[in-house]
PDB file of N, CA and C in Angstrom:
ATOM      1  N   UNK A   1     -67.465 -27.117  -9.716  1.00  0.00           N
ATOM      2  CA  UNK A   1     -66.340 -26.212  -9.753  1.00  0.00           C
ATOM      3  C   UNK A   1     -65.034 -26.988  -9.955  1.00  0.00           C
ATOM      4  N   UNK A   2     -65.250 -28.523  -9.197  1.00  0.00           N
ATOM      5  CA  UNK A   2     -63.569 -29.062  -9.607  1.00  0.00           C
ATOM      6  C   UNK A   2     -63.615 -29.355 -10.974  1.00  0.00           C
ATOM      7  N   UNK A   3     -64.491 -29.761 -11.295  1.00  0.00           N
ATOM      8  CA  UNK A   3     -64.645 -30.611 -12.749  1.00  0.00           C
ATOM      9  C   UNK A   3     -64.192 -29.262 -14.151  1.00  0.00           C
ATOM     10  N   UNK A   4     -64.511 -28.259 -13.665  1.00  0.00           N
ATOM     11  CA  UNK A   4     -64.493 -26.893 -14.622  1.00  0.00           C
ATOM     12  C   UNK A   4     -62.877 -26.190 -14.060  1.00  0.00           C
ATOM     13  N   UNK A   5     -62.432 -26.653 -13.198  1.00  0.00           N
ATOM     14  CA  UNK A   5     -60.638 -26.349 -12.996  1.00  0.00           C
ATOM     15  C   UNK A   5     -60.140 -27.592 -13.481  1.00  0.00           C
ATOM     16  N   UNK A   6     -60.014 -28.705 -13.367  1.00  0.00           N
ATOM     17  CA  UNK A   6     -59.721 -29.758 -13.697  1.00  0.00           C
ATOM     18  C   UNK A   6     -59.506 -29.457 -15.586  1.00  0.00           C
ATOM     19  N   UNK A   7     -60.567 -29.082 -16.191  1.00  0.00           N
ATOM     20  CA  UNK A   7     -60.915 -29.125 -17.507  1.00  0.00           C
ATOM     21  C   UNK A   7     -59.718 -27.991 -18.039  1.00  0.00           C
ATOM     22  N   UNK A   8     -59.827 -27.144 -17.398  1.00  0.00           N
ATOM     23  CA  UNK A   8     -58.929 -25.899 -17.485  1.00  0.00           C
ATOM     24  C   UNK A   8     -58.061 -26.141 -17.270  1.00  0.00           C
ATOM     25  N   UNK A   9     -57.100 -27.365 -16.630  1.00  0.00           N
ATOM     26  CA  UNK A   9     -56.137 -27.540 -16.491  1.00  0.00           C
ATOM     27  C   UNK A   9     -55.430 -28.331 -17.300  1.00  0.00           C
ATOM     28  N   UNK A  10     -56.299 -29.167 -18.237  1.00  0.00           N
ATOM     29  CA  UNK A  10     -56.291 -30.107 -19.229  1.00  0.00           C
ATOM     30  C   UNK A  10     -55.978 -29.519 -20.472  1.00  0.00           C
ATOM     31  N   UNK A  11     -57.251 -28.111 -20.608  1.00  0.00           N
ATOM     32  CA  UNK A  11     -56.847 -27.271 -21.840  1.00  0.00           C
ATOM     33  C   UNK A  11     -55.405 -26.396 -21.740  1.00  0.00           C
ATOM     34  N   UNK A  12     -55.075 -25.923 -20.587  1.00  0.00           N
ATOM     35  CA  UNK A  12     -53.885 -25.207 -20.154  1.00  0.00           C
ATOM     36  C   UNK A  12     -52.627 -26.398 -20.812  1.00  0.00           C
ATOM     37  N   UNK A  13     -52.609 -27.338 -20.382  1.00  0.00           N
ATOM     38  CA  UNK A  13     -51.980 -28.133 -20.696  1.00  0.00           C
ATOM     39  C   UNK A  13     -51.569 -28.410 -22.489  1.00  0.00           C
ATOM     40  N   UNK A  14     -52.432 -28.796 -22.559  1.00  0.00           N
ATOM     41  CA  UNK A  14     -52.875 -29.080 -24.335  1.00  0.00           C
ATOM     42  C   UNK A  14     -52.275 -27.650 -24.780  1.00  0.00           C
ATOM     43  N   UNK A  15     -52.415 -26.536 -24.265  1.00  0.00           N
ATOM     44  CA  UNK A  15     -52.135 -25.416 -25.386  1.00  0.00           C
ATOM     45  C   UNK A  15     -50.553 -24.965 -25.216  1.00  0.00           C
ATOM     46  N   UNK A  16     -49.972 -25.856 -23.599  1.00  0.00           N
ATOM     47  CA  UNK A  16     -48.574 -25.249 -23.276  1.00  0.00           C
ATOM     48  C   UNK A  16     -48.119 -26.421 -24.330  1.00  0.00           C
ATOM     49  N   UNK A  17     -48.873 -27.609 -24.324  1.00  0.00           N
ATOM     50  CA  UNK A  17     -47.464 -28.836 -25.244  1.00  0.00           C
ATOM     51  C   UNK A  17     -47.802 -28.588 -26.644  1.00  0.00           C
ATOM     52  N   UNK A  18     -48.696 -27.465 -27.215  1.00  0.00           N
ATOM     53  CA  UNK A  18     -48.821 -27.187 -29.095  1.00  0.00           C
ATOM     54  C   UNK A  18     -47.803 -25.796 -28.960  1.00  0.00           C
ATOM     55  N   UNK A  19     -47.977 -25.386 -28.146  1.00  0.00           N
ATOM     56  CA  UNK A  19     -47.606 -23.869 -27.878  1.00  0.00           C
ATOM     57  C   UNK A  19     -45.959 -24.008 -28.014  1.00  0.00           C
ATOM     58  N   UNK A  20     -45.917 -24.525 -26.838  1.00  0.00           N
ATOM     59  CA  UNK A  20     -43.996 -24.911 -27.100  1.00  0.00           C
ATOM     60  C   UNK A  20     -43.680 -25.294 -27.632  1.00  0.00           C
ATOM     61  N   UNK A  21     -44.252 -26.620 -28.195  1.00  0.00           N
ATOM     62  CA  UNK A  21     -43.471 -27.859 -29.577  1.00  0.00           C
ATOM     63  C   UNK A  21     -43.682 -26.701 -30.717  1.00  0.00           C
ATOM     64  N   UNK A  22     -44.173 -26.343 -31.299  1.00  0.00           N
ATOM     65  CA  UNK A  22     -44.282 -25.463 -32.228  1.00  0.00           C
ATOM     66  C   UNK A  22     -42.523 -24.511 -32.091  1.00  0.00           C
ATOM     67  N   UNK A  23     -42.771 -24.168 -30.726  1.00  0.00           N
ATOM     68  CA  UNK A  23     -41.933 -23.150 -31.065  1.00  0.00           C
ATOM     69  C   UNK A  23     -40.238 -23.972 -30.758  1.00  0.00           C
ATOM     70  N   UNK A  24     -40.183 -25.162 -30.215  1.00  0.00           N
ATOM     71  CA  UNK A  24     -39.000 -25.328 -30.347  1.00  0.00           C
ATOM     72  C   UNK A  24     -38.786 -26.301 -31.653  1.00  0.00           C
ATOM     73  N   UNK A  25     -39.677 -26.689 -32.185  1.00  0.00           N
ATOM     74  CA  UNK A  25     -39.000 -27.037 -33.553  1.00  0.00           C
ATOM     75  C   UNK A  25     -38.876 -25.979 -34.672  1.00  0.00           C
ATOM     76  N   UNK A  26     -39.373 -24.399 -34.469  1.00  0.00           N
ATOM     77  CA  UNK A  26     -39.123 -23.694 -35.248  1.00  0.00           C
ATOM     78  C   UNK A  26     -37.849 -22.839 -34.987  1.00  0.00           C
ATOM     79  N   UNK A  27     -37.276 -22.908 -33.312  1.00  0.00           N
ATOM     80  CA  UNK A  27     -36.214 -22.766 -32.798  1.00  0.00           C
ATOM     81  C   UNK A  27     -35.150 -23.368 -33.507  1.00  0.00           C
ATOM     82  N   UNK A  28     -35.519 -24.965 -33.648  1.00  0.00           N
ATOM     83  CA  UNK A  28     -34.291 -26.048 -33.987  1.00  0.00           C
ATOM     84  C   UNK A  28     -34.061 -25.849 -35.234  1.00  0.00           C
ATOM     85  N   UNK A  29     -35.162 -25.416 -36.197  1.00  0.00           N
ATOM     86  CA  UNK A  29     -34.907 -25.626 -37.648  1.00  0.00           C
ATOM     87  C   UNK A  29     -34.328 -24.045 -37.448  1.00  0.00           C
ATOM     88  N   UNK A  30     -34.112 -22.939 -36.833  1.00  0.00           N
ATOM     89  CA  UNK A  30     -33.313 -21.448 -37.549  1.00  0.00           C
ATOM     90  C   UNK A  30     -31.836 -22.237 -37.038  1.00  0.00           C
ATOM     91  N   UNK A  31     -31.834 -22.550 -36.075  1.00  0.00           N
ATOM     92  CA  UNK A  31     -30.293 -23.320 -35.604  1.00  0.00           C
ATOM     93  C   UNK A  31     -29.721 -24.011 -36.218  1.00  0.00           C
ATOM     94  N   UNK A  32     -31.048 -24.962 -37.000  1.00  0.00           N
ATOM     95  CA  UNK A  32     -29.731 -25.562 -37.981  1.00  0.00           C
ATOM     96  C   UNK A  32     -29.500 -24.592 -38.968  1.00  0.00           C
ATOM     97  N   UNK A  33     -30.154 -23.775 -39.634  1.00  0.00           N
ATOM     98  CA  UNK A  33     -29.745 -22.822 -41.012  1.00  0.00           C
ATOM     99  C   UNK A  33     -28.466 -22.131 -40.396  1.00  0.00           C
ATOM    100  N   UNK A  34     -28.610 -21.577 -39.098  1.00  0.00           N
ATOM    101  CA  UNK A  34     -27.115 -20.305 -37.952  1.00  0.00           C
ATOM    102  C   UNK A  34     -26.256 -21.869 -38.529  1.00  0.00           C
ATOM    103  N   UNK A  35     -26.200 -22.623 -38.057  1.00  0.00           N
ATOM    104  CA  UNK A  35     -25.078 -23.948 -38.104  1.00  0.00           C
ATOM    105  C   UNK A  35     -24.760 -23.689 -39.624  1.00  0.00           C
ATOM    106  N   UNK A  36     -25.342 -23.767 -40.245  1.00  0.00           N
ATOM    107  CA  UNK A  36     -24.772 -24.212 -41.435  1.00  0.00           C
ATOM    108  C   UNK A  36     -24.552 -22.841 -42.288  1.00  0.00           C
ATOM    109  N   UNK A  37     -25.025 -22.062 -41.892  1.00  0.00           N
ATOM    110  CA  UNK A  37     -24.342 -20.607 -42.274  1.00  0.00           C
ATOM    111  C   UNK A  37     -22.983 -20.282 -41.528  1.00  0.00           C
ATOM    112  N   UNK A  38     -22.700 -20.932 -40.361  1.00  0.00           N
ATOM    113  CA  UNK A  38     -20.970 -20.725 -39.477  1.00  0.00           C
ATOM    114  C   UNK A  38     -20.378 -21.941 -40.392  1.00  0.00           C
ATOM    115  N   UNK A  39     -20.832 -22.656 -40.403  1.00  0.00           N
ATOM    116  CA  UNK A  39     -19.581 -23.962 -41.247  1.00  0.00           C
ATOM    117  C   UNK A  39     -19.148 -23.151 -42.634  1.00  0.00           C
ATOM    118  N   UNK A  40     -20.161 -22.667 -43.691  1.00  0.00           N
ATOM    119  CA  UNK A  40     -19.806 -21.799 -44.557  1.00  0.00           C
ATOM    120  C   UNK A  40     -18.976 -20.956 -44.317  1.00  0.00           C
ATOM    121  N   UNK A  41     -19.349 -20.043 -43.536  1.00  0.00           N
ATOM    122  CA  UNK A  41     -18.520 -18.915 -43.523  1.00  0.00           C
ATOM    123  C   UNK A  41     -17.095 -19.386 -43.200  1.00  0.00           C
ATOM    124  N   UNK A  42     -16.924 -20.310 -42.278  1.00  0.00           N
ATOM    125  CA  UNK A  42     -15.797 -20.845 -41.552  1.00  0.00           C
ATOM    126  C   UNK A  42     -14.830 -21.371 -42.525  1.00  0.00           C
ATOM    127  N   UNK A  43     -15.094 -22.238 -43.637  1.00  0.00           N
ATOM    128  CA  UNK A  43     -14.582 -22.952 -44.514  1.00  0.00           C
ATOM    129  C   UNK A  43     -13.883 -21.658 -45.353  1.00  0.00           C
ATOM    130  N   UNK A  44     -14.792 -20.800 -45.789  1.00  0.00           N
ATOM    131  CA  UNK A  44     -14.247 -19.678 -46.742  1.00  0.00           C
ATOM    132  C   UNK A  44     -13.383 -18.838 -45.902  1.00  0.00           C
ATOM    133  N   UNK A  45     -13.459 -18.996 -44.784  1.00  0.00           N
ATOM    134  CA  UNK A  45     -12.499 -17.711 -44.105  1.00  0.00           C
ATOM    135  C   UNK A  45     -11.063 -18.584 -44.239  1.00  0.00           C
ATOM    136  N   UNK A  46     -11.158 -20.022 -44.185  1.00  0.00           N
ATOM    137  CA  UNK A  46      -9.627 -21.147 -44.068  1.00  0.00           C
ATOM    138  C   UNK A  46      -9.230 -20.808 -45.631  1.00  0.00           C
ATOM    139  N   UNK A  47     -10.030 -20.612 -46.770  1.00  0.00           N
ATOM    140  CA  UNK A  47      -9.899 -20.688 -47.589  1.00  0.00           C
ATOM    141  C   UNK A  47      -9.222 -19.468 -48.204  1.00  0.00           C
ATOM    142  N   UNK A  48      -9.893 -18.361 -47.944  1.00  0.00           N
ATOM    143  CA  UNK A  48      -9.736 -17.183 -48.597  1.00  0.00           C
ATOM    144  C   UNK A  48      -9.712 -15.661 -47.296  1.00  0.00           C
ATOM    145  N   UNK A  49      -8.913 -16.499 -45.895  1.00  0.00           N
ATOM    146  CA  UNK A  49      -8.497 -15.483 -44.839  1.00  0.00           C
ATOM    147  C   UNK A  49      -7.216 -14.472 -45.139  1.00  0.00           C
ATOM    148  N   UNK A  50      -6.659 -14.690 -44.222  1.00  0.00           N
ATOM    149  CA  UNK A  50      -5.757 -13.320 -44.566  1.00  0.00           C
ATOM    150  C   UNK A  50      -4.341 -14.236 -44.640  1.00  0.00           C
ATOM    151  N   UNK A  51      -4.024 -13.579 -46.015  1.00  0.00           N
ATOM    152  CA  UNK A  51      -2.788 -14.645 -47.078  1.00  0.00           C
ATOM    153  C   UNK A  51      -1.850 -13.486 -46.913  1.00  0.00           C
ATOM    154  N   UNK A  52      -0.397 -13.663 -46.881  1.00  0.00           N
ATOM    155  CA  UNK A  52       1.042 -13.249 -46.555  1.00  0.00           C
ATOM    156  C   UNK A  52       0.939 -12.344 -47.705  1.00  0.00           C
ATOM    157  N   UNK A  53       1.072 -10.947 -47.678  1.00  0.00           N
ATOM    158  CA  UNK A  53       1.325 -10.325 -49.016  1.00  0.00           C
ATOM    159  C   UNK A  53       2.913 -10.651 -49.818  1.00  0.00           C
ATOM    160  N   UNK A  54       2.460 -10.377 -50.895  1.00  0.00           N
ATOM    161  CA  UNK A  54       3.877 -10.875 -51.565  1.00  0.00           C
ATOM    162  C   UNK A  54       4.646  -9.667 -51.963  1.00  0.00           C
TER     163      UNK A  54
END
């Protein structure tokens, strides 16, 4: 019985560190696209924000 919790605790393991790494490098890679979609937007708003009517 220990040897068959033990094992289960090994596989528990193994599936939390594929389980999470998976999901925080698919976390990190939408964060960088949000990042680099705010620098865009940011640049064009300095660029083409709201200008003094003439």
């Amino acid at each position: 019985m220990l040897r068959l919790s033990i094992t289960l605790l090994i596989i528990a393991i193994i599936a939390a560190v594929l389980g999470f790494g998976g999901l925080a490098g698919a976390a990190a890679g939408m964060a960088e696209i949000v990042f680099y979609i705010f620098i865009v937007l940011f640049v064009l708003s300095l660029l083409f924000g709201r200008r003094p009517r003439v």
